[in-house]
N, C-alpha and C. Protein backbone atom coordinates (compact mmCIF):
# COMPACT_ATOMS: atom_id res chain seq x y z
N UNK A 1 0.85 -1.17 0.00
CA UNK A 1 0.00 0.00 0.00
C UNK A 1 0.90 1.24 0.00
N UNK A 2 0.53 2.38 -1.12
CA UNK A 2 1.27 3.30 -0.79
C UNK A 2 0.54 4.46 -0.06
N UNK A 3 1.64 5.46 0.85
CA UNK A 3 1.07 6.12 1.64
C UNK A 3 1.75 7.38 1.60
N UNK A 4 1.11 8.59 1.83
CA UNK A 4 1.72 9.58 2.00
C UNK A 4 2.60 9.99 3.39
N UNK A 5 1.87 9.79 4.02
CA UNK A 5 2.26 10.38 5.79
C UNK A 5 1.66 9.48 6.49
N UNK A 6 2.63 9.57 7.66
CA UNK A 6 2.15 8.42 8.67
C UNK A 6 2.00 9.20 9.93
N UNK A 7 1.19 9.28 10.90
CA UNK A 7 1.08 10.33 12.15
C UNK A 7 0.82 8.57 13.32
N UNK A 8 1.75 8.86 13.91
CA UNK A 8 1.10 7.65 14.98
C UNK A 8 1.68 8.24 16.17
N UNK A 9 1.21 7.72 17.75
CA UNK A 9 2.10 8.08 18.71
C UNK A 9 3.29 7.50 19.33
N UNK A 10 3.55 6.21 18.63
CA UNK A 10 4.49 5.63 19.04
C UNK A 10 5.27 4.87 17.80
N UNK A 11 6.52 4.48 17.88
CA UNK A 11 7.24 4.30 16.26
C UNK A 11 6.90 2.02 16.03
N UNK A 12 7.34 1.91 14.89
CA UNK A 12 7.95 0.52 14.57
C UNK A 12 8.57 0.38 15.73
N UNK A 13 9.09 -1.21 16.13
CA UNK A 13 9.67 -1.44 16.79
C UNK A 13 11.51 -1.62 16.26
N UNK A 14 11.43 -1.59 15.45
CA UNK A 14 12.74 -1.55 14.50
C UNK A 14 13.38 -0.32 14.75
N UNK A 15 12.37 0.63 15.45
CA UNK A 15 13.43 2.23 15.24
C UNK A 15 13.37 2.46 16.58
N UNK A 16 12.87 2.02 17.84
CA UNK A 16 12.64 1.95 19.05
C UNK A 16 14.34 2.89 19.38
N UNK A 17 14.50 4.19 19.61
CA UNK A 17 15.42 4.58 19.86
C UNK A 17 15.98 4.26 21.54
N UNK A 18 16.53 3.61 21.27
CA UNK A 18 17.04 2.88 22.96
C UNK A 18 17.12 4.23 23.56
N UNK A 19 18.47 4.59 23.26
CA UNK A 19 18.87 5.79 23.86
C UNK A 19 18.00 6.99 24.85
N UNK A 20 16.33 6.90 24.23
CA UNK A 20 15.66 7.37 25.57
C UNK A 20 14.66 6.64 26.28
N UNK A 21 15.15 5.62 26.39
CA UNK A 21 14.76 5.05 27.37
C UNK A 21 14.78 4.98 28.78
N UNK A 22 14.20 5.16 29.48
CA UNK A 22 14.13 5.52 31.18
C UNK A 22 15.08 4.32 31.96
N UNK A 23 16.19 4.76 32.15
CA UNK A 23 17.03 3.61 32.96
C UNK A 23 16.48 2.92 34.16
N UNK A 24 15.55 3.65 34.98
CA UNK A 24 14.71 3.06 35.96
C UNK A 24 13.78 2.25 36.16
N UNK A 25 13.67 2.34 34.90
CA UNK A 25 12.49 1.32 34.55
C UNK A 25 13.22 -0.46 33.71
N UNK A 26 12.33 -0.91 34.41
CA UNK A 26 12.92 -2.61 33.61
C UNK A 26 12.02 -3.08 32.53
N UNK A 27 13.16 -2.58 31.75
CA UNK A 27 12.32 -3.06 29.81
C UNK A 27 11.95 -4.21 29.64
N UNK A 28 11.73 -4.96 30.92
CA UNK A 28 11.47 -6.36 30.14
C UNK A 28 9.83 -6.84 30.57
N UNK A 29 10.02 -5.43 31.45
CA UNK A 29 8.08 -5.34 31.80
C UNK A 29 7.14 -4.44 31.02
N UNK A 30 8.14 -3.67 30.09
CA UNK A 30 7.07 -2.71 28.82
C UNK A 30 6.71 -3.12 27.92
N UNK A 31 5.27 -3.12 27.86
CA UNK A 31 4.65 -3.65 26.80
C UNK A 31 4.99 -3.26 25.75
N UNK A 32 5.68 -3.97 24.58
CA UNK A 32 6.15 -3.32 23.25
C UNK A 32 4.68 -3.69 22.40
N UNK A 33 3.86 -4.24 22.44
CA UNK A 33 3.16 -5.11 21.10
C UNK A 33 2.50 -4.24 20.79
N UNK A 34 2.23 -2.65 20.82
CA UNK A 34 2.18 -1.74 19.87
C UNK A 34 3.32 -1.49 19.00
N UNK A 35 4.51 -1.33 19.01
CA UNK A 35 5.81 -1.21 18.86
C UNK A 35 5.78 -2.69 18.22
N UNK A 36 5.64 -3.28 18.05
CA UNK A 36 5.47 -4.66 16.98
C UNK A 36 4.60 -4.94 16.27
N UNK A 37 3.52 -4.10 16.75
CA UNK A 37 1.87 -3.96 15.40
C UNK A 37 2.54 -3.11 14.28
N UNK A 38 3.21 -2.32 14.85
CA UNK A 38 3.50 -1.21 13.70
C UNK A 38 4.81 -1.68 12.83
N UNK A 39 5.61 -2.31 13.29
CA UNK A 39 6.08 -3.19 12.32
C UNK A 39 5.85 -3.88 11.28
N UNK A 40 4.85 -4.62 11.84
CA UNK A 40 4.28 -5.19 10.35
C UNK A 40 3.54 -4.36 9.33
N UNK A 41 3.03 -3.11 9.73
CA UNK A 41 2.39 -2.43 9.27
C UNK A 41 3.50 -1.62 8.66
N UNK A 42 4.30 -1.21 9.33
CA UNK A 42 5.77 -0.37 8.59
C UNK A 42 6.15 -1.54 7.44
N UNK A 43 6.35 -2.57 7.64
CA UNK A 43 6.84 -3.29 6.07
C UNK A 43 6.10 -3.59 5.28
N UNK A 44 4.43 -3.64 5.27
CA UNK A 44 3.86 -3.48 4.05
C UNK A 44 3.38 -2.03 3.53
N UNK A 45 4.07 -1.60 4.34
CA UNK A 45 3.45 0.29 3.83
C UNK A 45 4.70 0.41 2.19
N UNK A 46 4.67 1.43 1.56
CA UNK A 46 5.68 2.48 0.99
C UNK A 46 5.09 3.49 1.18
N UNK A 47 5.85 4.47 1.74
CA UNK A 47 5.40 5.61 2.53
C UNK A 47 6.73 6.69 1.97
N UNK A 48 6.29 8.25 2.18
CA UNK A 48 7.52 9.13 1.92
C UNK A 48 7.72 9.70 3.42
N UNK A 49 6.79 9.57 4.28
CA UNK A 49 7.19 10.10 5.60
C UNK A 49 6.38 9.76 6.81
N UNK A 50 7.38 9.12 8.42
CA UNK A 50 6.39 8.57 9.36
C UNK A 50 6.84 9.86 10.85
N UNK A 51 5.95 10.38 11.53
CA UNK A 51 6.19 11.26 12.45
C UNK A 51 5.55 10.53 13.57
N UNK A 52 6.32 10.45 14.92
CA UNK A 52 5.98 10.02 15.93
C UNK A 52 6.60 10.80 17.22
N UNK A 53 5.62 10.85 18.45
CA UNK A 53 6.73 11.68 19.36
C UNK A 53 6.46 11.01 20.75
N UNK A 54 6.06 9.75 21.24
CA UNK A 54 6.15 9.31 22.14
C UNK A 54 7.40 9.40 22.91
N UNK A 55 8.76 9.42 22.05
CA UNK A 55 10.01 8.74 23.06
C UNK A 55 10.29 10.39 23.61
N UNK A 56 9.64 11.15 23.70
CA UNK A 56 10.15 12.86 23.90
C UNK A 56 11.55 13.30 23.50
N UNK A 57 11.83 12.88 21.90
CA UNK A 57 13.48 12.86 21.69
C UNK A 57 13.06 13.74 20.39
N UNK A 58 13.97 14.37 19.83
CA UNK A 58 13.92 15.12 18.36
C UNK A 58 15.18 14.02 17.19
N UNK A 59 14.41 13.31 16.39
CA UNK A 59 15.20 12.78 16.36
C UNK A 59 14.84 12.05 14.71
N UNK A 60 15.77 12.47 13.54
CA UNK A 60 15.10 11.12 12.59
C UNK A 60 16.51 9.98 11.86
N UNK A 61 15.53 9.16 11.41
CA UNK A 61 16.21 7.80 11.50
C UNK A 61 15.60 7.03 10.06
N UNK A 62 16.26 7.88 8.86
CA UNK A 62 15.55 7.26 7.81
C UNK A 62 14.33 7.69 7.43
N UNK A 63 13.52 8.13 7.09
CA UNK A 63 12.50 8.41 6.75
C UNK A 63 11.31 8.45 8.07
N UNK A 64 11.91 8.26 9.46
CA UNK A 64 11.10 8.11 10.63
C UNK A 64 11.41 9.52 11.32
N UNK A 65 10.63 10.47 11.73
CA UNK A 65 10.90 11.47 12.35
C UNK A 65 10.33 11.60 13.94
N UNK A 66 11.10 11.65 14.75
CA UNK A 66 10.75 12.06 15.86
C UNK A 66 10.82 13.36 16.85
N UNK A 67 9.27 14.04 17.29
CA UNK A 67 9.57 15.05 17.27
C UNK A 67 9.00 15.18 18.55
N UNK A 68 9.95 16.14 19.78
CA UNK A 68 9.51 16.62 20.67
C UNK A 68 9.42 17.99 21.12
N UNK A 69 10.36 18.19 20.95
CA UNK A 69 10.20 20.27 21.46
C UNK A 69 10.45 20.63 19.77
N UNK A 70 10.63 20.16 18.72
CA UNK A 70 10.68 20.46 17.41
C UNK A 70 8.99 20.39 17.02
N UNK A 71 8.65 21.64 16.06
CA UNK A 71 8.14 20.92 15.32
C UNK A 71 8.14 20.80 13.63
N UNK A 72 7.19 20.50 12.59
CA UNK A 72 7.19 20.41 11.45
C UNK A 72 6.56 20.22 10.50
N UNK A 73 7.06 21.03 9.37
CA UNK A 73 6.60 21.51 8.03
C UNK A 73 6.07 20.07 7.60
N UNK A 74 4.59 19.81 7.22
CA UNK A 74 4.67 18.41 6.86
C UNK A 74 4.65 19.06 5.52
N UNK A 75 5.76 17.68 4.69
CA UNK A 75 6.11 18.26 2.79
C UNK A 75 5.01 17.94 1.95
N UNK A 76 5.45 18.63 0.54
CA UNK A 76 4.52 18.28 0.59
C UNK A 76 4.76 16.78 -0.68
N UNK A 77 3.22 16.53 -0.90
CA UNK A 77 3.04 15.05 -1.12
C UNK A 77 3.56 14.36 -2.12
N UNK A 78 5.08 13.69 -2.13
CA UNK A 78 5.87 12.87 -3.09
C UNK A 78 7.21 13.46 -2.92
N UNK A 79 7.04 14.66 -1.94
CA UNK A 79 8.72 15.38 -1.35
C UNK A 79 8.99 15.48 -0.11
N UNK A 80 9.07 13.93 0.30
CA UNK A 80 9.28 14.22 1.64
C UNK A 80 10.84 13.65 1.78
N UNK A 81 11.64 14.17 2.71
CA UNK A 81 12.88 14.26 2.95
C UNK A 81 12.81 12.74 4.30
């Protein structure tokens, strides 16, 4: 399926940026299986752009943008960076 824009609140589990992750907390009790729905859904997409800002990080990773105190120009449709 092709797609223009993707708006969700939380990313693929493939782009799960470790790095803000809450050290206090034990990852092996967070529920990821949103973070694994969207996986499968991220590999049958073709998409030009996915925006998510759950992890509160500014941050992109391939065509995945994460945005917290940023925000953004959504492009427009077939030019997305």
């Amino acid at each position: 399926m092709i797609i223009y824009l993707v708006l969700s609140h939380t990313c693929p589990a493939k782009y799960i940026p470790h790095e803000a992750m809450l050290t206090f907390v034990d990852q092996s009790t967070v529920d990821r299986s949103t973070e694994d729905w969207l996986d499968g859904i991220e590999a049958r997409l073709q998409y030009d752009a996915w925006y998510c800002g759950h992890w509160h990080i500014n941050k992109n990773i391939d065509r995945m943008h994460f945005l917290f105190h940023d925000l953004a120009c959504l492009p427009e449709k077939g030019k997305a960076k």
